[in-house]
PDB file of N, CA and C in Angstrom:
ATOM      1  N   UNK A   1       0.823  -1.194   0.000  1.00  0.00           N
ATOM      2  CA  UNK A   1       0.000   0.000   0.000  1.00  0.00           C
ATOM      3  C   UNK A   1       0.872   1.264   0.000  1.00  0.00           C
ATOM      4  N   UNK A   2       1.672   1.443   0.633  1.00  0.00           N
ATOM      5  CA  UNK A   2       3.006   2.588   0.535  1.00  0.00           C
ATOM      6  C   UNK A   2       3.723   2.485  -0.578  1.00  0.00           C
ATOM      7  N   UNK A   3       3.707   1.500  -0.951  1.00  0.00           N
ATOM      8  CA  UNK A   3       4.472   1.506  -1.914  1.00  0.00           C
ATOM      9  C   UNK A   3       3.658   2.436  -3.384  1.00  0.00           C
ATOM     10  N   UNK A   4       2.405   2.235  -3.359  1.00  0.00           N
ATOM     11  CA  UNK A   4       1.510   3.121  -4.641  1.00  0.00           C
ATOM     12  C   UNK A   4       1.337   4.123  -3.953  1.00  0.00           C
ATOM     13  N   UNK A   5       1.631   4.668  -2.586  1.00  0.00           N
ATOM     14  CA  UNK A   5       1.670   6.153  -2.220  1.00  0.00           C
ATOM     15  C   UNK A   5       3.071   7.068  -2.862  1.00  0.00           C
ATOM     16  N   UNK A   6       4.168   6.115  -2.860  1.00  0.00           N
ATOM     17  CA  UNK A   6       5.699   6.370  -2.881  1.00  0.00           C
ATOM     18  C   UNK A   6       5.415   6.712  -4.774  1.00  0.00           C
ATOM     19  N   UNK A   7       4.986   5.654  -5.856  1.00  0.00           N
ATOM     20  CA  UNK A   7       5.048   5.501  -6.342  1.00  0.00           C
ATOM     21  C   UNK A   7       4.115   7.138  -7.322  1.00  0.00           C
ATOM     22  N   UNK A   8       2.958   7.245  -6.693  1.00  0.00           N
ATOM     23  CA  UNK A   8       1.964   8.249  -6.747  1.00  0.00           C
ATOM     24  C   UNK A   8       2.698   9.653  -6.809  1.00  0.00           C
ATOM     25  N   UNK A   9       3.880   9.763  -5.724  1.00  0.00           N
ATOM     26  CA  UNK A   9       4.679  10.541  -5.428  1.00  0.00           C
ATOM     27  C   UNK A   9       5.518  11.433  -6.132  1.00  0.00           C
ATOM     28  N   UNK A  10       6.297  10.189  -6.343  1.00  0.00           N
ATOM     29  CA  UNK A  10       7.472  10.218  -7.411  1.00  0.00           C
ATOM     30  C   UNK A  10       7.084  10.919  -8.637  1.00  0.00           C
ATOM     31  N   UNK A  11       5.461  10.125  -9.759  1.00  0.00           N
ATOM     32  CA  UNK A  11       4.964  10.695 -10.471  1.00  0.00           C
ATOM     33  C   UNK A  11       4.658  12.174 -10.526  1.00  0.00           C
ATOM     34  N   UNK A  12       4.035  12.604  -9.307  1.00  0.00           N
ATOM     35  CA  UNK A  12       3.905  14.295  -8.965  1.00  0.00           C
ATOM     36  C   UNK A  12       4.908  14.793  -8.803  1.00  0.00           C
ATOM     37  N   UNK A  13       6.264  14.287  -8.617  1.00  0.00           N
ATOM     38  CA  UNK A  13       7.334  15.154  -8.717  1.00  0.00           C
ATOM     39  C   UNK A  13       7.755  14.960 -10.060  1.00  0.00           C
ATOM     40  N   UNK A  14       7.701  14.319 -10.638  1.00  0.00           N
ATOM     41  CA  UNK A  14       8.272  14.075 -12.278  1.00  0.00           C
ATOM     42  C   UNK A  14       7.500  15.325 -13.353  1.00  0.00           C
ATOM     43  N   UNK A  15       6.384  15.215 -12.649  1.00  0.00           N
ATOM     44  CA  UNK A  15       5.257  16.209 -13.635  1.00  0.00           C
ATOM     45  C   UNK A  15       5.439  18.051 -13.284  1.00  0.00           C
ATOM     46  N   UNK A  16       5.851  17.526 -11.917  1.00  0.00           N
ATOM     47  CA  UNK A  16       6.344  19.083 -11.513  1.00  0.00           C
ATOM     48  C   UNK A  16       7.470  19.452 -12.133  1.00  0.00           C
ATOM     49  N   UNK A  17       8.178  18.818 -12.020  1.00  0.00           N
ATOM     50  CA  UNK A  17       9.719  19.104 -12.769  1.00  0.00           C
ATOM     51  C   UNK A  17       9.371  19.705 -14.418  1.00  0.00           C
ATOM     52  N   UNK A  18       8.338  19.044 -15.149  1.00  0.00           N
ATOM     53  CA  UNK A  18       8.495  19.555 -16.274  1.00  0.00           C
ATOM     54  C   UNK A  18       7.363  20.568 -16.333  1.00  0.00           C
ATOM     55  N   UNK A  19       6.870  20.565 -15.263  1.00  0.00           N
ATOM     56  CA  UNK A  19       5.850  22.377 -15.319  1.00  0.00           C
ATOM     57  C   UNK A  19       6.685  23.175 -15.167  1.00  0.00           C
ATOM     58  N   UNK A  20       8.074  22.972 -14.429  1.00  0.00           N
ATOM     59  CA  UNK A  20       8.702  24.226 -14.029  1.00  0.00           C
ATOM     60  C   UNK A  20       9.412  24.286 -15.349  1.00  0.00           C
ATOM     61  N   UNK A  21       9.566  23.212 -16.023  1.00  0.00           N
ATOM     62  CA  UNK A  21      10.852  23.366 -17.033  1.00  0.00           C
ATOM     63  C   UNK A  21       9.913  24.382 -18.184  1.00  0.00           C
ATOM     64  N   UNK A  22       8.542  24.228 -18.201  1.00  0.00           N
ATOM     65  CA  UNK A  22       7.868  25.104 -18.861  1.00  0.00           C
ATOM     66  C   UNK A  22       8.187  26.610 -18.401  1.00  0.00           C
ATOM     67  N   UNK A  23       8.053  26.806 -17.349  1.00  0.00           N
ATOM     68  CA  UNK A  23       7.724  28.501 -16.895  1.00  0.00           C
ATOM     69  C   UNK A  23       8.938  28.661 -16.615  1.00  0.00           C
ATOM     70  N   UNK A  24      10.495  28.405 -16.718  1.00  0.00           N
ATOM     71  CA  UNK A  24      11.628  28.802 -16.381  1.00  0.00           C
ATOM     72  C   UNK A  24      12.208  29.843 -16.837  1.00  0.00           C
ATOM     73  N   UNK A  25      11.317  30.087 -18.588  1.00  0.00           N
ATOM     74  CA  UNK A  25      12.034  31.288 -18.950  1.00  0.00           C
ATOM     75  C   UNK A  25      11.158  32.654 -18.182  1.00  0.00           C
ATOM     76  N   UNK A  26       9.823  32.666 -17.940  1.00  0.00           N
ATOM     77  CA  UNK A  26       9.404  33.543 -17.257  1.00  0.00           C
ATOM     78  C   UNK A  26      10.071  34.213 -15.904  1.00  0.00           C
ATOM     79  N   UNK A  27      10.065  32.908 -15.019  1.00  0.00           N
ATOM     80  CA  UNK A  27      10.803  32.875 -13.878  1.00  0.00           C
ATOM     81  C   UNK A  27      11.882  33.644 -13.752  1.00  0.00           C
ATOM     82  N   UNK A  28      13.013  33.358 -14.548  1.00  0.00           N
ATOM     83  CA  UNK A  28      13.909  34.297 -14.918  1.00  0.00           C
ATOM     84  C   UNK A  28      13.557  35.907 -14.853  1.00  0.00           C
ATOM     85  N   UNK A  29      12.787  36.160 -15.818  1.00  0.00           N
ATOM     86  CA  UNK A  29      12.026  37.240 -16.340  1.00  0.00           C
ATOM     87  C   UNK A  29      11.609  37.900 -15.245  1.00  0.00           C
ATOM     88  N   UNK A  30      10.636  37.500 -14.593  1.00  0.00           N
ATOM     89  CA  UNK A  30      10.586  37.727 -12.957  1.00  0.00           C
ATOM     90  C   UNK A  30      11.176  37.940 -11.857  1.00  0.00           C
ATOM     91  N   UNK A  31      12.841  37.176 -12.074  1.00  0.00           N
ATOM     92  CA  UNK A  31      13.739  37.495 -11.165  1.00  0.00           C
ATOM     93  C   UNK A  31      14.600  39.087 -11.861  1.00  0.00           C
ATOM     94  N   UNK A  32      14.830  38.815 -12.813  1.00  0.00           N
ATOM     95  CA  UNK A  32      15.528  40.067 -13.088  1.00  0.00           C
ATOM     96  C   UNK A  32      14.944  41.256 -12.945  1.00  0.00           C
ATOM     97  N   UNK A  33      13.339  41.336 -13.198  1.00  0.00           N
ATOM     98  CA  UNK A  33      12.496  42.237 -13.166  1.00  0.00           C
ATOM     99  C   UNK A  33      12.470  42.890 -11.235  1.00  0.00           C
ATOM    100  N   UNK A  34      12.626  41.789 -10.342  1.00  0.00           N
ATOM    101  CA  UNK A  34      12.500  42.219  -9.170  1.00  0.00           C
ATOM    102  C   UNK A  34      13.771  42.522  -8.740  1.00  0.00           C
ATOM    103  N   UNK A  35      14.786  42.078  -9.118  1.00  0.00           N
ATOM    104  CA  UNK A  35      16.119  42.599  -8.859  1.00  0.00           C
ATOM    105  C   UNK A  35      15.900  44.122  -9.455  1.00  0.00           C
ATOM    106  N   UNK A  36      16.066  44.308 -10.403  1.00  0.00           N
ATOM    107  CA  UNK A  36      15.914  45.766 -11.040  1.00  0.00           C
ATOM    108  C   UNK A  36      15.417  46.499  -9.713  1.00  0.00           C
ATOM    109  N   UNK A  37      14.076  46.241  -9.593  1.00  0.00           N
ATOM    110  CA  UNK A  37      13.180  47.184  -8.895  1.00  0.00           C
ATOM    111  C   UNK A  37      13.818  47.175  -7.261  1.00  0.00           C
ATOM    112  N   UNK A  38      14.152  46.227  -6.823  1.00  0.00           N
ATOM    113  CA  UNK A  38      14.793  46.112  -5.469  1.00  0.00           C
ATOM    114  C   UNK A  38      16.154  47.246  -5.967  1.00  0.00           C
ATOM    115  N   UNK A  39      17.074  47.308  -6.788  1.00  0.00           N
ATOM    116  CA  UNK A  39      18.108  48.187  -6.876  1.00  0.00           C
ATOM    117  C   UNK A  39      17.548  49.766  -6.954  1.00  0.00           C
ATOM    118  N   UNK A  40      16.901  49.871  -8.290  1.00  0.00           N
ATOM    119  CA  UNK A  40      15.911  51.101  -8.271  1.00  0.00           C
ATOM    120  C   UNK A  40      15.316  51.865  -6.636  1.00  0.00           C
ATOM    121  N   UNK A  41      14.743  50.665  -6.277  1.00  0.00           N
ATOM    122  CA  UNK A  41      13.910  51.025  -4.530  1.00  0.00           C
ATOM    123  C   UNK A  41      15.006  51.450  -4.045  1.00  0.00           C
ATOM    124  N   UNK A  42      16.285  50.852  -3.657  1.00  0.00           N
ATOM    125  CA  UNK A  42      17.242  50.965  -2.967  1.00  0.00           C
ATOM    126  C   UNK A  42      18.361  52.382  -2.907  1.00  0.00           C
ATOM    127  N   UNK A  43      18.219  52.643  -4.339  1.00  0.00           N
ATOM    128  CA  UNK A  43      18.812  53.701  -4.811  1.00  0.00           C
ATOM    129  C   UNK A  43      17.783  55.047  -4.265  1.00  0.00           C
ATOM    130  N   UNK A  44      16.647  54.933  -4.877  1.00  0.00           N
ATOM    131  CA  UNK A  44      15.538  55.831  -4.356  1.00  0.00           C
ATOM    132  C   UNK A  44      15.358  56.296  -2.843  1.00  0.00           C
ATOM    133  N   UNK A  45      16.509  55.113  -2.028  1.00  0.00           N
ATOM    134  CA  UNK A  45      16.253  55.051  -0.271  1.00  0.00           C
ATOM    135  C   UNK A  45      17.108  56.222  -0.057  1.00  0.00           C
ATOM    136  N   UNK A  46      18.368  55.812  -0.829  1.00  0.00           N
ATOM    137  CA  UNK A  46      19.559  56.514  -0.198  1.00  0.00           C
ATOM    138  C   UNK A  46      19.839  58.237  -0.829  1.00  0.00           C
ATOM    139  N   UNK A  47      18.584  58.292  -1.800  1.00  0.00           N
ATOM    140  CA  UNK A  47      18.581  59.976  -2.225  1.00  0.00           C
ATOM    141  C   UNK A  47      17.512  60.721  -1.024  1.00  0.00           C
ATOM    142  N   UNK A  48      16.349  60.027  -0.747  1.00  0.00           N
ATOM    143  CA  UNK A  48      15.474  60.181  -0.216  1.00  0.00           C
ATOM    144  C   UNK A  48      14.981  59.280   0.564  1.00  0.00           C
ATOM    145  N   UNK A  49      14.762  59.585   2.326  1.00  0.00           N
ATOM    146  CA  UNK A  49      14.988  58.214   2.587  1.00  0.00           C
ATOM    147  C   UNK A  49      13.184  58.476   3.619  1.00  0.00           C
ATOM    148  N   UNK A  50      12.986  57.161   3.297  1.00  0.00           N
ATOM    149  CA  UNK A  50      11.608  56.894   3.533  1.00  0.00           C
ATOM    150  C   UNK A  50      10.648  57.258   2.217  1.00  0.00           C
ATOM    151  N   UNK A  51      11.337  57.618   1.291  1.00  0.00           N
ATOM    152  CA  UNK A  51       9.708  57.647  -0.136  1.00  0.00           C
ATOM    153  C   UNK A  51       9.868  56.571  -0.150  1.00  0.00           C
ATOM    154  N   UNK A  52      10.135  55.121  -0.512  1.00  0.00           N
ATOM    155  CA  UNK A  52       9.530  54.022  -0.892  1.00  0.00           C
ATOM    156  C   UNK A  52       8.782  53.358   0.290  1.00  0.00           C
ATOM    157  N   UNK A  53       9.505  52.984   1.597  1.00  0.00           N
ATOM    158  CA  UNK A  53       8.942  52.623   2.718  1.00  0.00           C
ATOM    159  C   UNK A  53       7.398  53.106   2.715  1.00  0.00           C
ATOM    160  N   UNK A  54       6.981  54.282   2.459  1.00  0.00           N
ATOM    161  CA  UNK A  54       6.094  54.765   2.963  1.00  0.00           C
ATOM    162  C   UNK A  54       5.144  54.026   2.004  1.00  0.00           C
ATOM    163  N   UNK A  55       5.470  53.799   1.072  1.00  0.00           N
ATOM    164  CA  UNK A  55       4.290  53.346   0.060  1.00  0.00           C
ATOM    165  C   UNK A  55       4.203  51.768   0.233  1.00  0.00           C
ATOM    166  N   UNK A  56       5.596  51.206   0.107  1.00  0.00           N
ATOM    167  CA  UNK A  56       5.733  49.692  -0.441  1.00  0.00           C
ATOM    168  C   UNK A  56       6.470  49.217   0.837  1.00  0.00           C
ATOM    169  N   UNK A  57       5.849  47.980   1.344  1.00  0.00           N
ATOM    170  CA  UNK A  57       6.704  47.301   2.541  1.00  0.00           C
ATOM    171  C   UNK A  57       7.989  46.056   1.562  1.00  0.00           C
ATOM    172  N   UNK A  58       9.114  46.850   1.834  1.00  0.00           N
ATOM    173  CA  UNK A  58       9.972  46.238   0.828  1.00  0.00           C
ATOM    174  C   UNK A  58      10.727  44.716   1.280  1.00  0.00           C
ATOM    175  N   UNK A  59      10.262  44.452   2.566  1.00  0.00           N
ATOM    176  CA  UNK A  59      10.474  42.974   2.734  1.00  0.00           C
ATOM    177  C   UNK A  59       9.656  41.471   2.109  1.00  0.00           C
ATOM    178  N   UNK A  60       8.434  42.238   1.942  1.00  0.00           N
ATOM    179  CA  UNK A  60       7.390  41.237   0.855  1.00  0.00           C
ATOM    180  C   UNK A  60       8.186  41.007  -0.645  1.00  0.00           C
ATOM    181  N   UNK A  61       8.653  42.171  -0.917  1.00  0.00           N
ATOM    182  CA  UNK A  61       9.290  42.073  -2.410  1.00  0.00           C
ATOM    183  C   UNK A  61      10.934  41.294  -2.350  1.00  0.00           C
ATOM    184  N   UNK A  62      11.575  41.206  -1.174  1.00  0.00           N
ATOM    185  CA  UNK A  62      12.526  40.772  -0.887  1.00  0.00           C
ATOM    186  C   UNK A  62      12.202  39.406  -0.886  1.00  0.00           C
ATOM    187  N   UNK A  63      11.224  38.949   0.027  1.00  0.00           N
ATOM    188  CA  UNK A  63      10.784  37.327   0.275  1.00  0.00           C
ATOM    189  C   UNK A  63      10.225  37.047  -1.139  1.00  0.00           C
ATOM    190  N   UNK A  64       9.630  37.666  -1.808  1.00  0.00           N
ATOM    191  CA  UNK A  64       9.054  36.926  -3.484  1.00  0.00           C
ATOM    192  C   UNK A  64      10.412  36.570  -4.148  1.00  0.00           C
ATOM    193  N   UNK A  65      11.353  37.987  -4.208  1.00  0.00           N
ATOM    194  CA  UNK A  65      12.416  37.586  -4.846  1.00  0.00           C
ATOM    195  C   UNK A  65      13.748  36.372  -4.114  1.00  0.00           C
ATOM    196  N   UNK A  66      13.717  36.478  -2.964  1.00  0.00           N
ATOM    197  CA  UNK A  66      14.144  34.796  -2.592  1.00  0.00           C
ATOM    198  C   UNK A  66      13.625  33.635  -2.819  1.00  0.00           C
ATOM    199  N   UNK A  67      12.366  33.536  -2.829  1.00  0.00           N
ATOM    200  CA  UNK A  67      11.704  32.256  -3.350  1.00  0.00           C
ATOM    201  C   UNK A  67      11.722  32.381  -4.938  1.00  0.00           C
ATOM    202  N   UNK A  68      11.154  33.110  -5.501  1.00  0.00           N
ATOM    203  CA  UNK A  68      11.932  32.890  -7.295  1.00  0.00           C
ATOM    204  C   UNK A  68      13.193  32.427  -7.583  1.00  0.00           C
ATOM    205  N   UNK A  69      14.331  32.819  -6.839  1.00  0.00           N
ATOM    206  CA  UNK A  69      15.519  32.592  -6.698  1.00  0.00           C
ATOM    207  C   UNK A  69      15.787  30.777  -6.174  1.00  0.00           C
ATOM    208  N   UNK A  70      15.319  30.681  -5.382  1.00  0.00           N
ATOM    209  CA  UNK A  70      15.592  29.169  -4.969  1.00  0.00           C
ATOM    210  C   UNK A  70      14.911  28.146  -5.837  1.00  0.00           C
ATOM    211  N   UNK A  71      13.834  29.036  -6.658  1.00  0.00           N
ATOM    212  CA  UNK A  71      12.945  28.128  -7.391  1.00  0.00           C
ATOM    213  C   UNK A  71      13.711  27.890  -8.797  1.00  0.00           C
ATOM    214  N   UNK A  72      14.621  28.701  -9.051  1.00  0.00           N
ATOM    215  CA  UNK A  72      15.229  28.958 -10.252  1.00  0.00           C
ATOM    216  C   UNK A  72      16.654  28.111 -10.484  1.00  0.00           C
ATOM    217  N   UNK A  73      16.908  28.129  -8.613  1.00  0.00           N
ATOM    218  CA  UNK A  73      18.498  27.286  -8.251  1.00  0.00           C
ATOM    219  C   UNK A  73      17.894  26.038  -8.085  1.00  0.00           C
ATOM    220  N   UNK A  74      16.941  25.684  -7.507  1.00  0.00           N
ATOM    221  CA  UNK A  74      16.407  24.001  -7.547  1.00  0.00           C
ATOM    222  C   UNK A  74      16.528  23.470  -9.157  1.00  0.00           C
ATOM    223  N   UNK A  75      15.434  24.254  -9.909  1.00  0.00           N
ATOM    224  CA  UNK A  75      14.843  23.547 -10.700  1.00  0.00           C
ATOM    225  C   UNK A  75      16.343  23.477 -11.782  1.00  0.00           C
ATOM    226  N   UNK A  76      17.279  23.930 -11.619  1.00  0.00           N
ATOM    227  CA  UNK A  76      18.477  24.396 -12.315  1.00  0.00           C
ATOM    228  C   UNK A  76      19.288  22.733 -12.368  1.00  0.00           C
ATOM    229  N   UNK A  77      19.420  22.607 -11.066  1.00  0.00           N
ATOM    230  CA  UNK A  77      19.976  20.961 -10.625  1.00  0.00           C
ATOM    231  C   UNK A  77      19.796  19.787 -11.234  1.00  0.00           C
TER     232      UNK A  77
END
């Protein structure tokens, strides 16, 4: 009986692997796009400091762009 759970498994990771291999060039696309804007934000801090804070909580955009990132170094392997 574990054994067609294990087996069930394996399959959902096989199928995942090639969804990501689909959306990888986006992914990308997405990471560079939030890097940009994290440098941009960053630059914008140190002329003027608090205009972005005030609008955008820039740790949400930090945590998206770490998980794109690990999603990009996994699926890379």
């Amino acid at each position: 009986m574990e054994l067609v759970y294990l087996r069930k498994y394996f399959q959902f990771l096989i199928k995942m692997k090639n969804n990501l291999n689909k959306i990888q060039p986006y992914l990308r696309e997405v990471f560079y796009f939030l890097t940009a804007a994290l440098f941009v934000f960053y630059i914008l801090e140190l002329i003027k400091p608090n205009i972005v804070i005030a609008y955008l909580n820039l740790a949400y955009l930090l945590i998206i762009w770490i998980l794109v990132a690990i999603v990009i170094i996994v699926n890379n392997k």
